[in-house]
N, C-alpha and C. Protein backbone atom coordinates (compact mmCIF):
# COMPACT_ATOMS: atom_id res chain seq x y z
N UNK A 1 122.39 110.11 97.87
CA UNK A 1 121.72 108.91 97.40
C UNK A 1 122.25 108.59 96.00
N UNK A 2 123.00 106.92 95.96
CA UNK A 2 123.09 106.96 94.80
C UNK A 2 122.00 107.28 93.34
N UNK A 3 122.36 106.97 92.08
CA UNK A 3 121.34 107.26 90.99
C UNK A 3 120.81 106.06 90.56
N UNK A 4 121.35 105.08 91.26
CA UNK A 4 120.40 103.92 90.71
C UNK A 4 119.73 103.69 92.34
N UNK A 5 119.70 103.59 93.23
CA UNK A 5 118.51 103.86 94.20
C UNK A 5 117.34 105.23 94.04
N UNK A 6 118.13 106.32 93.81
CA UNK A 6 117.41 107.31 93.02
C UNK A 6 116.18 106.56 92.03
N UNK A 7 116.96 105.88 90.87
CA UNK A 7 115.50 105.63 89.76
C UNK A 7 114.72 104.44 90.76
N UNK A 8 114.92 103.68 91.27
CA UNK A 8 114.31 102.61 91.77
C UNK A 8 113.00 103.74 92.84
N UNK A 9 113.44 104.55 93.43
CA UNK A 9 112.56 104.84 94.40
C UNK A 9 111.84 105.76 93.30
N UNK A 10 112.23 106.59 92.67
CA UNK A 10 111.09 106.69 91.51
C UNK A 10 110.10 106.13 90.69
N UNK A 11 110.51 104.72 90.20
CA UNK A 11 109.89 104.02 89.61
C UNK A 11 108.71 103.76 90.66
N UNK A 12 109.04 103.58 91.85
CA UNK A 12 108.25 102.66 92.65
C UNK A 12 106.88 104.06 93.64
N UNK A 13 107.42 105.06 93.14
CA UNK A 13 106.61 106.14 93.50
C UNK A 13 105.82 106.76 91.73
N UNK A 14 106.39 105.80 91.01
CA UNK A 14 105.18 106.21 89.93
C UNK A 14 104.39 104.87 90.09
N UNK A 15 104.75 103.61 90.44
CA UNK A 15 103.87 102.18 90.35
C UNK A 15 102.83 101.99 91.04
N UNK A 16 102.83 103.21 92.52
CA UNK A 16 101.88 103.56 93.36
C UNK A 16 100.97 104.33 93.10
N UNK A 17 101.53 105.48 91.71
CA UNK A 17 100.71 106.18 91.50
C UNK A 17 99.70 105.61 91.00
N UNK A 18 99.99 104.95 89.77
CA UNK A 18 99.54 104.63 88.82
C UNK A 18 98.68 103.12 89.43
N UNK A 19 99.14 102.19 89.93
CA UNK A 19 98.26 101.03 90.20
C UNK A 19 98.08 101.04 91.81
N UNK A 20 97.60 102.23 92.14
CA UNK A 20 97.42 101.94 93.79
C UNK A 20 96.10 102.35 93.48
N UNK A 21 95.35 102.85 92.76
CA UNK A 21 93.89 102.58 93.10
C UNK A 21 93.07 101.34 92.06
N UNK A 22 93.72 100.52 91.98
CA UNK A 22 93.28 99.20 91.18
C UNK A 22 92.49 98.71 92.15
N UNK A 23 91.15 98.11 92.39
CA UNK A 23 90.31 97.71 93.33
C UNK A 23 90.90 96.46 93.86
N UNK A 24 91.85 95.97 92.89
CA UNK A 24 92.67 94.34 93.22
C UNK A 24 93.52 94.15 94.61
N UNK A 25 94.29 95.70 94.30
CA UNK A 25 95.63 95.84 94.96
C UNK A 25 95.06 95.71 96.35
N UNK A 26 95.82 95.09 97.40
CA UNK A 26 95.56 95.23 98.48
C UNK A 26 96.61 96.04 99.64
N UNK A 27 97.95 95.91 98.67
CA UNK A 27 99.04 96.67 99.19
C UNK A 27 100.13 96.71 98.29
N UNK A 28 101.14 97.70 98.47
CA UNK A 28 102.29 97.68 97.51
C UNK A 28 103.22 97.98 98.60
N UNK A 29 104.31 96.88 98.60
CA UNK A 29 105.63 97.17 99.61
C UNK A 29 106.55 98.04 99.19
N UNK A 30 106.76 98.91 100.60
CA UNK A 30 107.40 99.99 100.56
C UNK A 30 108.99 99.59 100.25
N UNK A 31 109.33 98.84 100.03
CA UNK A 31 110.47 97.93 100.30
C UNK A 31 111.09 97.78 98.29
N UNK A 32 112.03 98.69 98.02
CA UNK A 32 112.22 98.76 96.75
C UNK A 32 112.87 97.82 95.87
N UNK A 33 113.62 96.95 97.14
CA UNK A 33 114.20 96.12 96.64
C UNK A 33 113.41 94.86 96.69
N UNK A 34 112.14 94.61 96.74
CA UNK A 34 111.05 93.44 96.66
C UNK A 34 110.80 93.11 95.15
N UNK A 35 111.21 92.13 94.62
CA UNK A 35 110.46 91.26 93.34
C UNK A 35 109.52 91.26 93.04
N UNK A 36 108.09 91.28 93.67
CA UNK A 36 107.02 90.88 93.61
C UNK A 36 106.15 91.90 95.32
N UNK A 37 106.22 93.14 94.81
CA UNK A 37 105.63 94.21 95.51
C UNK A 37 104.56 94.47 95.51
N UNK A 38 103.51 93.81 94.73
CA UNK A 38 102.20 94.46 94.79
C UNK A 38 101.49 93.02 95.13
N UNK A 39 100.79 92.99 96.32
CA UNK A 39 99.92 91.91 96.63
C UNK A 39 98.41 92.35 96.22
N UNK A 40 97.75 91.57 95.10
CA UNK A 40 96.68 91.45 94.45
C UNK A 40 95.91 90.01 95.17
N UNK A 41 94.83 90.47 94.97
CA UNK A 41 93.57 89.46 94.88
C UNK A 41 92.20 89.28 94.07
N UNK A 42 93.12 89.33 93.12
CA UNK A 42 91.80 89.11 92.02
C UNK A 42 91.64 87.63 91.38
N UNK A 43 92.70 87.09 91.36
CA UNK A 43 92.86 85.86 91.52
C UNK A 43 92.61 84.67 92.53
N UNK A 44 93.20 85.38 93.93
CA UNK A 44 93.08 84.44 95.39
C UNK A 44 92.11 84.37 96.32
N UNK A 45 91.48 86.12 96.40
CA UNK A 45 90.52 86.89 97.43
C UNK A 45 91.19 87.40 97.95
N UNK A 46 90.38 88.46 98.88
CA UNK A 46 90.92 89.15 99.56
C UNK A 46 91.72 88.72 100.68
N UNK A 47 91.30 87.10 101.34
CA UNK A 47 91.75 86.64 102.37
C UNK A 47 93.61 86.28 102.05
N UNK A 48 94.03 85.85 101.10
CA UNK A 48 94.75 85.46 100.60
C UNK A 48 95.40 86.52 99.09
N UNK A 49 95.97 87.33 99.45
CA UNK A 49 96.19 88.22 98.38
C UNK A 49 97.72 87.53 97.97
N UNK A 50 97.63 87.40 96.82
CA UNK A 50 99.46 86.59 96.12
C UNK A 50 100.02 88.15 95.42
N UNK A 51 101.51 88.02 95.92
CA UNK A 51 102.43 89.20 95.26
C UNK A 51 102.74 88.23 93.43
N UNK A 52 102.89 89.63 93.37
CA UNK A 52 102.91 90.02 91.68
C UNK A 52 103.90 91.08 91.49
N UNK A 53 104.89 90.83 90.35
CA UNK A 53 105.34 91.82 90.18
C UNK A 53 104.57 92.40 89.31
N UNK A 54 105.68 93.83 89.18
CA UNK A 54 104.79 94.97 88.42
C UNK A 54 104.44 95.04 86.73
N UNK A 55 105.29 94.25 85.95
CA UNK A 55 105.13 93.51 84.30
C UNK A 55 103.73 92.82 84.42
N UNK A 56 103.67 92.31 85.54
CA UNK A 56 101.95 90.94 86.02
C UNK A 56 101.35 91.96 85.94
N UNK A 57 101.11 92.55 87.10
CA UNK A 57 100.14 93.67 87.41
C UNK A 57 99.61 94.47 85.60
N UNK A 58 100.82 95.28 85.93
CA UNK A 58 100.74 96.27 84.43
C UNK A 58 99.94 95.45 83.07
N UNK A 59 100.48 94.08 83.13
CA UNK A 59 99.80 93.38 81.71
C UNK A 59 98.45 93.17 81.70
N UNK A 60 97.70 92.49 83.26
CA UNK A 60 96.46 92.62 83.56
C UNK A 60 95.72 93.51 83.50
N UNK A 61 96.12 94.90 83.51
CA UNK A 61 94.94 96.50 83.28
C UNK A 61 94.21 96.65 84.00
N UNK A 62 93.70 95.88 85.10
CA UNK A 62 92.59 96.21 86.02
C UNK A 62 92.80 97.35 86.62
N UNK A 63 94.03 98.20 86.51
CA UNK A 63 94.54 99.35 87.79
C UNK A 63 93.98 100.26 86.87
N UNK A 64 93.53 100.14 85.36
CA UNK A 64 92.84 101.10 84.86
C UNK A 64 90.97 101.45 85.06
N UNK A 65 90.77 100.38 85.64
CA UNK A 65 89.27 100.37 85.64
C UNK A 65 88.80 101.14 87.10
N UNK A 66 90.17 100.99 87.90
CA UNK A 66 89.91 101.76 89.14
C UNK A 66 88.77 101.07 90.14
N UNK A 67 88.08 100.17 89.90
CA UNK A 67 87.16 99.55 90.61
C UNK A 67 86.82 98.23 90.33
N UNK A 68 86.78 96.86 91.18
CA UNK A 68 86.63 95.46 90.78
C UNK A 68 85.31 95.15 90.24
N UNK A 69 84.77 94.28 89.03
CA UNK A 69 84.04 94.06 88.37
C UNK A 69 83.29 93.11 89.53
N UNK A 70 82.08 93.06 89.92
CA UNK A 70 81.61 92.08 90.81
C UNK A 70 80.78 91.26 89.75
């Protein structure tokens, strides 16, 4: 495996770590080469979740609260 697929699949196995229990997230594509990998709905609902990349996500902080504010 090259070393730049190497860091990419790393990065993207810490972005799961770290913002996969955000109450927002509804999924993160397994797919490394995706722009906009994490479909949120904190903005749309749940019916309608819009991808975000991970700079969006990360700047918003909700993946720190671990649970959605009702």
């Amino acid at each position: 495996m090259d070393e730049v697929k190497q860091l990419k699949t790393d990065l993207h196995r810490l972005t799961v770590e770290l913002i996969g229990g955000c109450a927002y997230c509804s999924m993160i594509s397994s797919n490394i080469e995706f722009k906009t990998p994490i479909y949120c709905t904190k903005f749309t609902g749940a019916m309608h979740p819009t991808c975000v990349d991970v700079a969006t996500c990360l700047s918003c902080q909700e993946y720190k609260r671990g649970t959605a504010v009702s």
